[in-house]
PDB file of N, CA and C in Angstrom:
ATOM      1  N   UNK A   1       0.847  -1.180   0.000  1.00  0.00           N
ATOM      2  CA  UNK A   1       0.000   0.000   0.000  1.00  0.00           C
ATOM      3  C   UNK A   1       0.892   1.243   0.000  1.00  0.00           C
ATOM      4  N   UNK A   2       0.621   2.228  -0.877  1.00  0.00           N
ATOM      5  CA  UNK A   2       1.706   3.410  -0.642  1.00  0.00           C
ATOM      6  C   UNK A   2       0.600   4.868  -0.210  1.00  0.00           C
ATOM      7  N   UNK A   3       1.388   5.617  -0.273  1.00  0.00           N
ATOM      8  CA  UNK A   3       0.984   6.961   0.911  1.00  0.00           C
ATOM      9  C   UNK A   3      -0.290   7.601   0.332  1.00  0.00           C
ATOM     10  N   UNK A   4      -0.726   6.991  -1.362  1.00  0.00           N
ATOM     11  CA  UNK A   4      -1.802   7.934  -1.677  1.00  0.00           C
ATOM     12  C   UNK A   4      -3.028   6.897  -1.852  1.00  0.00           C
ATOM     13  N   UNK A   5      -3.066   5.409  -0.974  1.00  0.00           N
ATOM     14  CA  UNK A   5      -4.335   4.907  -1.305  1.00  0.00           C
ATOM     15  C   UNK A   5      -4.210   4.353   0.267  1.00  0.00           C
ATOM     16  N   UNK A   6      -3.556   4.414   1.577  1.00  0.00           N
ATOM     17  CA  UNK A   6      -3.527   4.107   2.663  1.00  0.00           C
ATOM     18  C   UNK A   6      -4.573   5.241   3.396  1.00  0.00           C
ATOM     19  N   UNK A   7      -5.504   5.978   3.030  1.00  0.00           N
ATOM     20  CA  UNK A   7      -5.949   6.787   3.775  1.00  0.00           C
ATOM     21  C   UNK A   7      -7.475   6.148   3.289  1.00  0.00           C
ATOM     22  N   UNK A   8      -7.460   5.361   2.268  1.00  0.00           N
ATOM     23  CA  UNK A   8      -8.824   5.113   1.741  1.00  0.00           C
ATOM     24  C   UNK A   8      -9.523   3.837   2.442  1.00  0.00           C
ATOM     25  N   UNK A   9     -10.833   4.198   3.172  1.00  0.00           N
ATOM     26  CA  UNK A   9     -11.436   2.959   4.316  1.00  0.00           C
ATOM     27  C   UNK A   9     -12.492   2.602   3.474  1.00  0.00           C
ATOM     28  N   UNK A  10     -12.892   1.126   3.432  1.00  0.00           N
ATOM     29  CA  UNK A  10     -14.134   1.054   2.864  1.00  0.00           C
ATOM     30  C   UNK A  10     -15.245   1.091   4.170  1.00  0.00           C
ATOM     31  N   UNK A  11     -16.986   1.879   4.055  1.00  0.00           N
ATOM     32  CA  UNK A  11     -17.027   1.926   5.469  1.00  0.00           C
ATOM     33  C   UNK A  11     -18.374   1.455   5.268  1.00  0.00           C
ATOM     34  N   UNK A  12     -18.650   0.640   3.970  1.00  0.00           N
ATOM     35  CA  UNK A  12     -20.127  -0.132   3.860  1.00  0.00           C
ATOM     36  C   UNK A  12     -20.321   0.278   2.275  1.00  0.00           C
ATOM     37  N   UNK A  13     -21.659  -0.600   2.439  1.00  0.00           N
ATOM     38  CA  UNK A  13     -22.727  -0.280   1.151  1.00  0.00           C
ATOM     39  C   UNK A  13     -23.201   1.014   0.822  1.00  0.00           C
ATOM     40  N   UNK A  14     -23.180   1.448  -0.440  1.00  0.00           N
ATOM     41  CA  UNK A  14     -24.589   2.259  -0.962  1.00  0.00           C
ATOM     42  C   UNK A  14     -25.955   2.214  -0.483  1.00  0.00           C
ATOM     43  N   UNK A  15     -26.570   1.006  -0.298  1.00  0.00           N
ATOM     44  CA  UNK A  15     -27.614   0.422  -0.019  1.00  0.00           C
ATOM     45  C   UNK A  15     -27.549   0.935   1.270  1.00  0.00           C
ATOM     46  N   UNK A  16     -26.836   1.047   2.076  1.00  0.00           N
ATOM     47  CA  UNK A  16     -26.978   1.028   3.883  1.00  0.00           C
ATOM     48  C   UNK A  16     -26.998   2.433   3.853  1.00  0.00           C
ATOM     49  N   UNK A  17     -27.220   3.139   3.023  1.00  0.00           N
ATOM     50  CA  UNK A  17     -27.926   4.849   3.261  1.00  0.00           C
ATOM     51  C   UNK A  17     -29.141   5.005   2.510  1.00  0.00           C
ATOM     52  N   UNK A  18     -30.416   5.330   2.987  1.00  0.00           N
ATOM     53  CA  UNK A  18     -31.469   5.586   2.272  1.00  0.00           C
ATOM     54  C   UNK A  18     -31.294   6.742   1.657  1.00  0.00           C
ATOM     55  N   UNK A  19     -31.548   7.122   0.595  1.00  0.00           N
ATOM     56  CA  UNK A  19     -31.697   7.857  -0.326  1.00  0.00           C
ATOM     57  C   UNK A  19     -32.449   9.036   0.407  1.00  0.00           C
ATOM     58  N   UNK A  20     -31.710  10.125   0.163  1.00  0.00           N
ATOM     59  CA  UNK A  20     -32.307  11.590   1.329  1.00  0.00           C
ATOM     60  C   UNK A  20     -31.682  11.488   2.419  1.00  0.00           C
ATOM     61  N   UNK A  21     -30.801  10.671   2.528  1.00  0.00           N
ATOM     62  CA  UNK A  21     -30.373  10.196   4.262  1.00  0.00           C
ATOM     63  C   UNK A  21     -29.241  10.503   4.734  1.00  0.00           C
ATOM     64  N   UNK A  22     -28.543   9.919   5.730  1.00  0.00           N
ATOM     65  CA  UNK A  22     -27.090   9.693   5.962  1.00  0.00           C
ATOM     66  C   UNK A  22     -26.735   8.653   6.784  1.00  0.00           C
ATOM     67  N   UNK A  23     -25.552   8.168   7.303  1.00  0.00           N
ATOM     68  CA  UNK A  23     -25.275   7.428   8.249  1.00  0.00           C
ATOM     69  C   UNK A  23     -23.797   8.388   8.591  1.00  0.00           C
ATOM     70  N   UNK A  24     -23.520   7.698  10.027  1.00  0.00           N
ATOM     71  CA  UNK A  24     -22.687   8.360  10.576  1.00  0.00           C
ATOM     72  C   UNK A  24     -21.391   7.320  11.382  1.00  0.00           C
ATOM     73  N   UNK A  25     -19.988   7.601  10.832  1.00  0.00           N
ATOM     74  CA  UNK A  25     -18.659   6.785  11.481  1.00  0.00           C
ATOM     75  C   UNK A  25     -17.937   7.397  12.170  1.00  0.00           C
ATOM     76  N   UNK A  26     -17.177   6.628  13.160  1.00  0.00           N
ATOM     77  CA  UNK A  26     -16.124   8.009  13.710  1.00  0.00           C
ATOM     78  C   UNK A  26     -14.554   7.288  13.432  1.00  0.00           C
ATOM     79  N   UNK A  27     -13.780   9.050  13.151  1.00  0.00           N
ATOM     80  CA  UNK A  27     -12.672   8.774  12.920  1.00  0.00           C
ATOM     81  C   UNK A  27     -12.160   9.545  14.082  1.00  0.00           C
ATOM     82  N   UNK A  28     -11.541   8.546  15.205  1.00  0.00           N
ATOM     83  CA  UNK A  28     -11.053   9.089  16.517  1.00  0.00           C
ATOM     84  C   UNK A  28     -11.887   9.912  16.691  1.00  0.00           C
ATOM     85  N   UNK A  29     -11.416  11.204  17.344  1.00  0.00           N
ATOM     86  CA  UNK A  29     -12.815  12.283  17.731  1.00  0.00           C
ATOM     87  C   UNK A  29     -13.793  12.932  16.923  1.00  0.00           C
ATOM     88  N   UNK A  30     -13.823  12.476  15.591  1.00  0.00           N
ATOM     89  CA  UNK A  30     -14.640  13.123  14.740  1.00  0.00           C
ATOM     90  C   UNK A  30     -15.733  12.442  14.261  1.00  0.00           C
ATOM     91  N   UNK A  31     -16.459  12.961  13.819  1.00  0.00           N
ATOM     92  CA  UNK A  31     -17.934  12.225  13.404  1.00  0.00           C
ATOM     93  C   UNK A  31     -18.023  12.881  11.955  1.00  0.00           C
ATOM     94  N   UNK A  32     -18.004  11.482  11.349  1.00  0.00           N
ATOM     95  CA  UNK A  32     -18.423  12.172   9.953  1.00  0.00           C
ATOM     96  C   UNK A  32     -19.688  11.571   9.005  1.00  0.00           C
ATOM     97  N   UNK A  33     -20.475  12.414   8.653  1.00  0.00           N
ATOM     98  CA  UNK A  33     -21.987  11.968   8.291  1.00  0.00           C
ATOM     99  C   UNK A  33     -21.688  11.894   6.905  1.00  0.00           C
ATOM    100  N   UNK A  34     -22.064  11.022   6.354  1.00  0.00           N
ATOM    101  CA  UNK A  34     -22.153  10.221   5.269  1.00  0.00           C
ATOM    102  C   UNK A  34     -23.212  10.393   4.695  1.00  0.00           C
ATOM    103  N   UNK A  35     -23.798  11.048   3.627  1.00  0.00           N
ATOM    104  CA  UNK A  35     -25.294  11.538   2.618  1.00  0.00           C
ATOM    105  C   UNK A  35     -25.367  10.856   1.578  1.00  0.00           C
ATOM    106  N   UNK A  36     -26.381  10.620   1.346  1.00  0.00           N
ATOM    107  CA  UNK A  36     -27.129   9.800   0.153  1.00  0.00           C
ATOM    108  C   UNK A  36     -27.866  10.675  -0.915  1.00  0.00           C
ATOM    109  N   UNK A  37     -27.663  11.091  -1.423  1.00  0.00           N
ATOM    110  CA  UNK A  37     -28.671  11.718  -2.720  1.00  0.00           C
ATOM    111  C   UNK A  37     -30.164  11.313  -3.120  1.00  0.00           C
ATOM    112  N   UNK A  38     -30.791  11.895  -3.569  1.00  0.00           N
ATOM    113  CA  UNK A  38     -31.728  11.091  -4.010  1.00  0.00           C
ATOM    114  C   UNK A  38     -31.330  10.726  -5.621  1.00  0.00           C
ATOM    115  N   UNK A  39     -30.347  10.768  -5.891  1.00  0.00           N
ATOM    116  CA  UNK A  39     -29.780  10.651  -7.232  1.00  0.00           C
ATOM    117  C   UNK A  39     -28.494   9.334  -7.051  1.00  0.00           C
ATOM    118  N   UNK A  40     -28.461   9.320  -5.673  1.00  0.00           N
ATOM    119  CA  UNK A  40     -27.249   8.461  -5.810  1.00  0.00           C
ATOM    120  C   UNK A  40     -26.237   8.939  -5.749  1.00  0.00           C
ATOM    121  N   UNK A  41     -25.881   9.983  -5.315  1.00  0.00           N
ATOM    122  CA  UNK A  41     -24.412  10.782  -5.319  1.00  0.00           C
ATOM    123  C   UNK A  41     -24.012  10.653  -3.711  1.00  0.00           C
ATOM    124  N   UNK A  42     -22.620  10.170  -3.137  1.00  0.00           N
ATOM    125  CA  UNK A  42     -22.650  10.102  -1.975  1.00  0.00           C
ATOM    126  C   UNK A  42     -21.372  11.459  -1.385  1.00  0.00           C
ATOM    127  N   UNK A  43     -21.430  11.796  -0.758  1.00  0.00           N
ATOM    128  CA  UNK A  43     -20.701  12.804  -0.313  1.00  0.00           C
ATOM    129  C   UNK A  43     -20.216  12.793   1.666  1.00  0.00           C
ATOM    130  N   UNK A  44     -19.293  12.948   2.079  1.00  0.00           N
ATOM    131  CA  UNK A  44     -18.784  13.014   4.053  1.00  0.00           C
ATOM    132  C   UNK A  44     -18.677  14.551   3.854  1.00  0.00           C
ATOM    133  N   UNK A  45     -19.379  14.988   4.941  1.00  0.00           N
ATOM    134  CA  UNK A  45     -18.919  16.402   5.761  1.00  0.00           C
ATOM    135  C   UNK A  45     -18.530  15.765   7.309  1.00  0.00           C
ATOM    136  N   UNK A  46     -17.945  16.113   7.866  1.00  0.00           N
ATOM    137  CA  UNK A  46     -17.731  16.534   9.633  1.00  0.00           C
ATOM    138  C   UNK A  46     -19.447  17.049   9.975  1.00  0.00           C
ATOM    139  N   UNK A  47     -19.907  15.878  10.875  1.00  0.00           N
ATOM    140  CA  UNK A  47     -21.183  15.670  11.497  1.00  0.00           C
ATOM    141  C   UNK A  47     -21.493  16.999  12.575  1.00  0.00           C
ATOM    142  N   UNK A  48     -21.218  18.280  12.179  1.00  0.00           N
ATOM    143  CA  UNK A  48     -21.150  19.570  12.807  1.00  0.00           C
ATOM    144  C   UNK A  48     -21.325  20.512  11.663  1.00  0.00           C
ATOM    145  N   UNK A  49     -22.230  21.169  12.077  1.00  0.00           N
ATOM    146  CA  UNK A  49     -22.937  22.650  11.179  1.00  0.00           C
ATOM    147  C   UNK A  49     -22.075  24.035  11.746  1.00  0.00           C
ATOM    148  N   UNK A  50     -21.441  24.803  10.642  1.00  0.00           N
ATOM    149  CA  UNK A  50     -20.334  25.912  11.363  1.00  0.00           C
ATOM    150  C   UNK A  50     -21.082  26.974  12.082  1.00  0.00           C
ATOM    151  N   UNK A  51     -22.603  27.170  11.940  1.00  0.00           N
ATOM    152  CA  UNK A  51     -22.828  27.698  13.232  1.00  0.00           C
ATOM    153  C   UNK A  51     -22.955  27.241  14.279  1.00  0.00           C
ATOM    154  N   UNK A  52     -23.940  26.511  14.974  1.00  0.00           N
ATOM    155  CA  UNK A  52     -23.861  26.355  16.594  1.00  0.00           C
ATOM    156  C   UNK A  52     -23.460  24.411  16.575  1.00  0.00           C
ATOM    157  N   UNK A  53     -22.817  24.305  15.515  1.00  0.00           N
ATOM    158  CA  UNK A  53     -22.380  22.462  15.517  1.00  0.00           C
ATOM    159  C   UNK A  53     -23.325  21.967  15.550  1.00  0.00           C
ATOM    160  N   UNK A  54     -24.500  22.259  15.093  1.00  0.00           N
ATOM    161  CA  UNK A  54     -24.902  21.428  14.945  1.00  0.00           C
ATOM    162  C   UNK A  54     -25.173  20.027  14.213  1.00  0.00           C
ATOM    163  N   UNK A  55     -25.816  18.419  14.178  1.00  0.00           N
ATOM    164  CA  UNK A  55     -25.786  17.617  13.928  1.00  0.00           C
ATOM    165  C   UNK A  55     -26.279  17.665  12.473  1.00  0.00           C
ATOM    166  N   UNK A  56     -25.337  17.509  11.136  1.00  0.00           N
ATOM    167  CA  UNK A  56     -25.630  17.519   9.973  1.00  0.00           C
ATOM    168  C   UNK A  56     -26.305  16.667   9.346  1.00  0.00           C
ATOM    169  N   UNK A  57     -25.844  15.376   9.949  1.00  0.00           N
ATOM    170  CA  UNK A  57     -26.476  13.721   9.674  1.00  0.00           C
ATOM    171  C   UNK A  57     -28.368  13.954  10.092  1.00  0.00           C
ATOM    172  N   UNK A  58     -28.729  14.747  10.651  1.00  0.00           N
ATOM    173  CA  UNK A  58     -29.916  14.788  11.314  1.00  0.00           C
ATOM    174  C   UNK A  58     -30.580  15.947  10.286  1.00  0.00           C
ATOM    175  N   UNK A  59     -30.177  16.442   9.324  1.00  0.00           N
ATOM    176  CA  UNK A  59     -30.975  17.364   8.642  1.00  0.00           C
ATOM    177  C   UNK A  59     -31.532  16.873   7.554  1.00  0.00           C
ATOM    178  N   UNK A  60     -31.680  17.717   6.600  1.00  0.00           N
ATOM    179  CA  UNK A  60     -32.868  17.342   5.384  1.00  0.00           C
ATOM    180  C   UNK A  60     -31.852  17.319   4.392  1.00  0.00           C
ATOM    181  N   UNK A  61     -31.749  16.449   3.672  1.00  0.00           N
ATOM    182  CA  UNK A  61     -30.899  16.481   2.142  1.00  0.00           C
ATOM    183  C   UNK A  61     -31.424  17.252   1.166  1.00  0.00           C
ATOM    184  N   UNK A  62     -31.283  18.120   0.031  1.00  0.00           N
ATOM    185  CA  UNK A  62     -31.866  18.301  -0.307  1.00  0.00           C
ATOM    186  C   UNK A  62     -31.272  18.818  -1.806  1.00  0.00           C
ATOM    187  N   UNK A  63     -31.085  18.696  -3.008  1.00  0.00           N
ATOM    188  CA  UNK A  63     -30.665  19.701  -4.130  1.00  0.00           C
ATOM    189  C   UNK A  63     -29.553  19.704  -3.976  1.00  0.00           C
ATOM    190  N   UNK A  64     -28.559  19.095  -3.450  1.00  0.00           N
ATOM    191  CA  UNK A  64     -27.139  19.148  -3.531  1.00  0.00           C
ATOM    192  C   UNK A  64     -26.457  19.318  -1.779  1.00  0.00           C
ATOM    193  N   UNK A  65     -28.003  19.700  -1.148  1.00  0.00           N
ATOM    194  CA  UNK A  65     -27.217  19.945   0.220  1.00  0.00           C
ATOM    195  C   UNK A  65     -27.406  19.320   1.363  1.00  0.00           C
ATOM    196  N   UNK A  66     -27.578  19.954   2.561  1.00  0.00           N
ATOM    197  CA  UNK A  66     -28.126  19.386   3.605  1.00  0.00           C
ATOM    198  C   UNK A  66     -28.693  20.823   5.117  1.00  0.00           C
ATOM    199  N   UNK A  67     -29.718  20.797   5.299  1.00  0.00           N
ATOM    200  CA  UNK A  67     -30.298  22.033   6.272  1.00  0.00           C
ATOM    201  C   UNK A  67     -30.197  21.109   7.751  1.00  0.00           C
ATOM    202  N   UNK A  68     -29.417  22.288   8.367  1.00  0.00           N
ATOM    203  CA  UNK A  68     -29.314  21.957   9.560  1.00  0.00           C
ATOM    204  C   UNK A  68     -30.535  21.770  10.371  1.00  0.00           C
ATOM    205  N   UNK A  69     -30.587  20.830  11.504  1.00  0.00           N
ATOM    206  CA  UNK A  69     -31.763  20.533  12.225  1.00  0.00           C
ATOM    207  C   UNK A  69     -31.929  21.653  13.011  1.00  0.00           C
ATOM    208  N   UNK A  70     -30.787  22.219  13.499  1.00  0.00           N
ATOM    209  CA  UNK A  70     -30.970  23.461  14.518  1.00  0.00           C
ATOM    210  C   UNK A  70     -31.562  24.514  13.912  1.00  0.00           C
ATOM    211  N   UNK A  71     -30.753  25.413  13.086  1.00  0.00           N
ATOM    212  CA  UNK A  71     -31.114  26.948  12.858  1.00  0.00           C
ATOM    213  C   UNK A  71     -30.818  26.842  11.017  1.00  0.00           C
ATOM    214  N   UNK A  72     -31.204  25.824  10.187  1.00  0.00           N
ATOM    215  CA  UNK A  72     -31.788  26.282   9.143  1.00  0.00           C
ATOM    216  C   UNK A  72     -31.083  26.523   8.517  1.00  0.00           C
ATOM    217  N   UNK A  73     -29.384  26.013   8.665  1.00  0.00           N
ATOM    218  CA  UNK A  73     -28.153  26.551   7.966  1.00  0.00           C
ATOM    219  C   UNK A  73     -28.686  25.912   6.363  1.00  0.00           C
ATOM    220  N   UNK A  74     -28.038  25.768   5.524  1.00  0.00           N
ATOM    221  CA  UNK A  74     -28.323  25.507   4.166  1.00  0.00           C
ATOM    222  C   UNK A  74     -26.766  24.870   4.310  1.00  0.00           C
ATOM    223  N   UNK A  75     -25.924  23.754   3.956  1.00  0.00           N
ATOM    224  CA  UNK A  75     -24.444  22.987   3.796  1.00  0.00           C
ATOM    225  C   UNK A  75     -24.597  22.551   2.398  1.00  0.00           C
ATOM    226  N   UNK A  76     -23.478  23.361   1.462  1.00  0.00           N
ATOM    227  CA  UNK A  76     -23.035  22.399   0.691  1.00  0.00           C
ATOM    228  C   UNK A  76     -22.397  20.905   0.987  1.00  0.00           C
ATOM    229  N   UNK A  77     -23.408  19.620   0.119  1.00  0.00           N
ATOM    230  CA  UNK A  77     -22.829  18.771   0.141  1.00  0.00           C
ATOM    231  C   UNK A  77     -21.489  18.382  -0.142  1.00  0.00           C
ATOM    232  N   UNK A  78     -21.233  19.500  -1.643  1.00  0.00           N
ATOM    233  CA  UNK A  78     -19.789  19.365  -2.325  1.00  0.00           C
ATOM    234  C   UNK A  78     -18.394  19.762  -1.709  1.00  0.00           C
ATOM    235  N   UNK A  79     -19.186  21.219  -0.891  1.00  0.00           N
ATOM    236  CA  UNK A  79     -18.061  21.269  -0.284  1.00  0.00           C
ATOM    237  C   UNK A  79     -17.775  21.584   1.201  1.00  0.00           C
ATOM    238  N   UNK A  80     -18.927  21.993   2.003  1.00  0.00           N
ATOM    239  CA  UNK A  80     -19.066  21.696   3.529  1.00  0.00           C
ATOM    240  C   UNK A  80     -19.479  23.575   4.052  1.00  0.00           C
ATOM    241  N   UNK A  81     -19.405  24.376   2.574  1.00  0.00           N
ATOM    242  CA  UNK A  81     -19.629  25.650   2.860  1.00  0.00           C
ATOM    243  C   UNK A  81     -20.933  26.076   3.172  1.00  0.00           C
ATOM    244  N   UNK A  82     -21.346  27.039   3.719  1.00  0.00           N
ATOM    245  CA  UNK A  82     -22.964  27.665   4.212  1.00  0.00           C
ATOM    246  C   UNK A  82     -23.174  28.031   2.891  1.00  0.00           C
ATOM    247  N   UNK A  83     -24.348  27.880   2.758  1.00  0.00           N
ATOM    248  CA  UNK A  83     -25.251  28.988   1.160  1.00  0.00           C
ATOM    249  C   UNK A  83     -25.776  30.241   1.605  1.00  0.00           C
ATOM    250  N   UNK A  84     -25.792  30.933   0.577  1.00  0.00           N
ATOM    251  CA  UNK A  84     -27.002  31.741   0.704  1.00  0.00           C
ATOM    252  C   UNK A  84     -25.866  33.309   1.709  1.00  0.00           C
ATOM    253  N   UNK A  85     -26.798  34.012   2.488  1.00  0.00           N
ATOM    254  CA  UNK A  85     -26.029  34.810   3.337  1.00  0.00           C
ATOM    255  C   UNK A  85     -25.356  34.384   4.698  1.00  0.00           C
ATOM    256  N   UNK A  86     -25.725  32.970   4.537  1.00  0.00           N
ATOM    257  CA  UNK A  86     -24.650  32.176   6.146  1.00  0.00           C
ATOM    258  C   UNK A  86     -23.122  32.188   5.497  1.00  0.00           C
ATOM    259  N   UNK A  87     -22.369  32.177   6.340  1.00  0.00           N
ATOM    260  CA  UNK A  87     -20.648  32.422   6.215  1.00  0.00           C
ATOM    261  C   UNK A  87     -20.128  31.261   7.233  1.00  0.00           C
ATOM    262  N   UNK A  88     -19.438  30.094   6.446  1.00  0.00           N
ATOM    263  CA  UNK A  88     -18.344  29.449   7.382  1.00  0.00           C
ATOM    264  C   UNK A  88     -18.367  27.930   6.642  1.00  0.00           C
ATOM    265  N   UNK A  89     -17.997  26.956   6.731  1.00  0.00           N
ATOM    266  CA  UNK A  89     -18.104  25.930   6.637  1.00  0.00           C
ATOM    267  C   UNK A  89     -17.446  25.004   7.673  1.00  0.00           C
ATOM    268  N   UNK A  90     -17.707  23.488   6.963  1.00  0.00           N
ATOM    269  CA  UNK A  90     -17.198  22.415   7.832  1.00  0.00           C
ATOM    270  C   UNK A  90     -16.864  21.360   6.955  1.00  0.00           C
ATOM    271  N   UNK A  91     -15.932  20.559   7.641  1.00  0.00           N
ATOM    272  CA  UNK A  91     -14.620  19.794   6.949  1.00  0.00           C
ATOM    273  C   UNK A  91     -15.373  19.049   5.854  1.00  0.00           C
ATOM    274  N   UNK A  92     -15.096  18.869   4.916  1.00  0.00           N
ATOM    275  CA  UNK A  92     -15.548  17.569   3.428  1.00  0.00           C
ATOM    276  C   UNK A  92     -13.911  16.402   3.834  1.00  0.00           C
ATOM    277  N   UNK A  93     -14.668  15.712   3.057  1.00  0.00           N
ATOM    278  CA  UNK A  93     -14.014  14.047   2.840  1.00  0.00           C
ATOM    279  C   UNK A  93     -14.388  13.783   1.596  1.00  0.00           C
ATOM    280  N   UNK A  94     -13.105  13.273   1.016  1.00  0.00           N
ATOM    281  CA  UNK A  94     -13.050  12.558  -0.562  1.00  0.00           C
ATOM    282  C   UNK A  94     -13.689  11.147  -0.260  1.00  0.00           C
ATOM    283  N   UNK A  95     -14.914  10.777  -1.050  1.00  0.00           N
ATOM    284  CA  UNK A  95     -15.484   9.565  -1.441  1.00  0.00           C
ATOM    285  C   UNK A  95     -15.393   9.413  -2.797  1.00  0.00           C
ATOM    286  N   UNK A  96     -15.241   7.799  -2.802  1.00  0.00           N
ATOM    287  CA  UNK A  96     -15.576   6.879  -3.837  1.00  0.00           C
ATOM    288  C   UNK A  96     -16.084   5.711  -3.674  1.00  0.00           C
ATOM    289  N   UNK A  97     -16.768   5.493  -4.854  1.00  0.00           N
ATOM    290  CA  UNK A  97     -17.537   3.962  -4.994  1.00  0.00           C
ATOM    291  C   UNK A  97     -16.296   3.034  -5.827  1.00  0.00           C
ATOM    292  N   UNK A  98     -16.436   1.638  -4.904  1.00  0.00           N
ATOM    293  CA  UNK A  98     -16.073   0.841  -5.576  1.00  0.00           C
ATOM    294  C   UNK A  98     -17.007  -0.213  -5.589  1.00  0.00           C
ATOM    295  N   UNK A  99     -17.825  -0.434  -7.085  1.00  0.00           N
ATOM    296  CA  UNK A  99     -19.218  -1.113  -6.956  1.00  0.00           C
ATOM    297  C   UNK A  99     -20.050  -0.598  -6.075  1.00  0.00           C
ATOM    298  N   UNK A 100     -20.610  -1.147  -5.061  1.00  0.00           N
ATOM    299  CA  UNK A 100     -21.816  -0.419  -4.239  1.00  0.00           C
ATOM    300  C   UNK A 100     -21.066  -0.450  -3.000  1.00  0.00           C
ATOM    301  N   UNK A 101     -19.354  -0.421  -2.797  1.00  0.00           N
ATOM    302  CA  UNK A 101     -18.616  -0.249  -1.703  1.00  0.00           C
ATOM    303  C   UNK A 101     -18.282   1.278  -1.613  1.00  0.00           C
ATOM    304  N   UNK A 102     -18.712   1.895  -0.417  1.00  0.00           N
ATOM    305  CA  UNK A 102     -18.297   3.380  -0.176  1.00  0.00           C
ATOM    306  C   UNK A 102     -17.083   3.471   0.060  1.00  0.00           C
ATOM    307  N   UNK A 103     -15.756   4.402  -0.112  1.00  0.00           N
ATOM    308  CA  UNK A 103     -14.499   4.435   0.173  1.00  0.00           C
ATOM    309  C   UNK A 103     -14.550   5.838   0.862  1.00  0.00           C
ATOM    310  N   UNK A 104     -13.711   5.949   2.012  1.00  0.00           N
ATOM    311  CA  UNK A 104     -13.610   7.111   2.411  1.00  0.00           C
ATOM    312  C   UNK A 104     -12.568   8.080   2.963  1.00  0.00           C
ATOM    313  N   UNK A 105     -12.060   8.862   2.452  1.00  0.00           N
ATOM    314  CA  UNK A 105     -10.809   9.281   2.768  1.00  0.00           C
ATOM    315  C   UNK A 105      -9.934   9.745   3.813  1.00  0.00           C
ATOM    316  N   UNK A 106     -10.181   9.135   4.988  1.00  0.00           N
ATOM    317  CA  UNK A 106     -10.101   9.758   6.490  1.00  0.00           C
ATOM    318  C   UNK A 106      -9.182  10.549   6.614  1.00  0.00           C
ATOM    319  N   UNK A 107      -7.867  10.671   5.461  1.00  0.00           N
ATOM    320  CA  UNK A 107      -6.815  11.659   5.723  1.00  0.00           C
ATOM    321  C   UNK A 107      -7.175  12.650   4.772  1.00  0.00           C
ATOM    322  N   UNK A 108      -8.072  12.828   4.338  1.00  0.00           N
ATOM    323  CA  UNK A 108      -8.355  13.987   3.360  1.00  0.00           C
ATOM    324  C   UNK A 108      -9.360  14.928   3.711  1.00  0.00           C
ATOM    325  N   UNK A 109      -9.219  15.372   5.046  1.00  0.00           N
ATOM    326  CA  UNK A 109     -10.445  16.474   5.139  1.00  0.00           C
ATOM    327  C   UNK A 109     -10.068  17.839   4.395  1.00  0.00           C
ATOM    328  N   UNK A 110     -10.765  18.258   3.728  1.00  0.00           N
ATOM    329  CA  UNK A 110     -10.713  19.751   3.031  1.00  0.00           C
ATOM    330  C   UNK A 110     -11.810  20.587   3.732  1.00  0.00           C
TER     331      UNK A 110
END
């Protein structure tokens, strides 16, 4: 294994996220929520919203994103940034599918 495919975990199925959904793994102290599309597109943010942290895995998917359960933030899925007039984001993770295996990049938070 060399230094640019040792960071890649497989951490389940496609299938084991409902569509609109997420599931949630931890890497040491972090929690990272795992989204399902309704298209099938899977995407990791850091399971914390950059205003009051709140729980991302617990919001609404929606058009590319995800609305916080707390206060209504709007999260890019793509890239972990607020929409709209909210300011800040939270960490993304490189995914890939291999077949209906999720891969996930635990050393790649952006």
């Amino acid at each position: 294994m060399n230094a640019l495919t040792e960071n890649w975990v497989a951490i389940g199925a496609v299938s084991d996220i409902p569509r609109r959904g997420s599931r949630c793994v931890k890497n040491g102290d972090t929690t990272i929520a795992i989204f399902r599309t309704v298209d099938d597109h899977i995407y990791a943010l850091e399971d914390k919203c950059p205003h009051k942290k709140g729980p991302l895995s617990q919001g609404i998917v929606h058009d590319g994103c995800v609305t916080c359960p707390l206060h209504n933030w709007v999260i890019s899925l793509e890239t972990g940034q607020a929409q709209g007039a909210d300011e800040g984001g939270t960490l993304s993770f490189g995914v890939k599918l291999d077949g209906d295996s999720i891969l996930l990049d635990i050393g790649g938070a952006r």
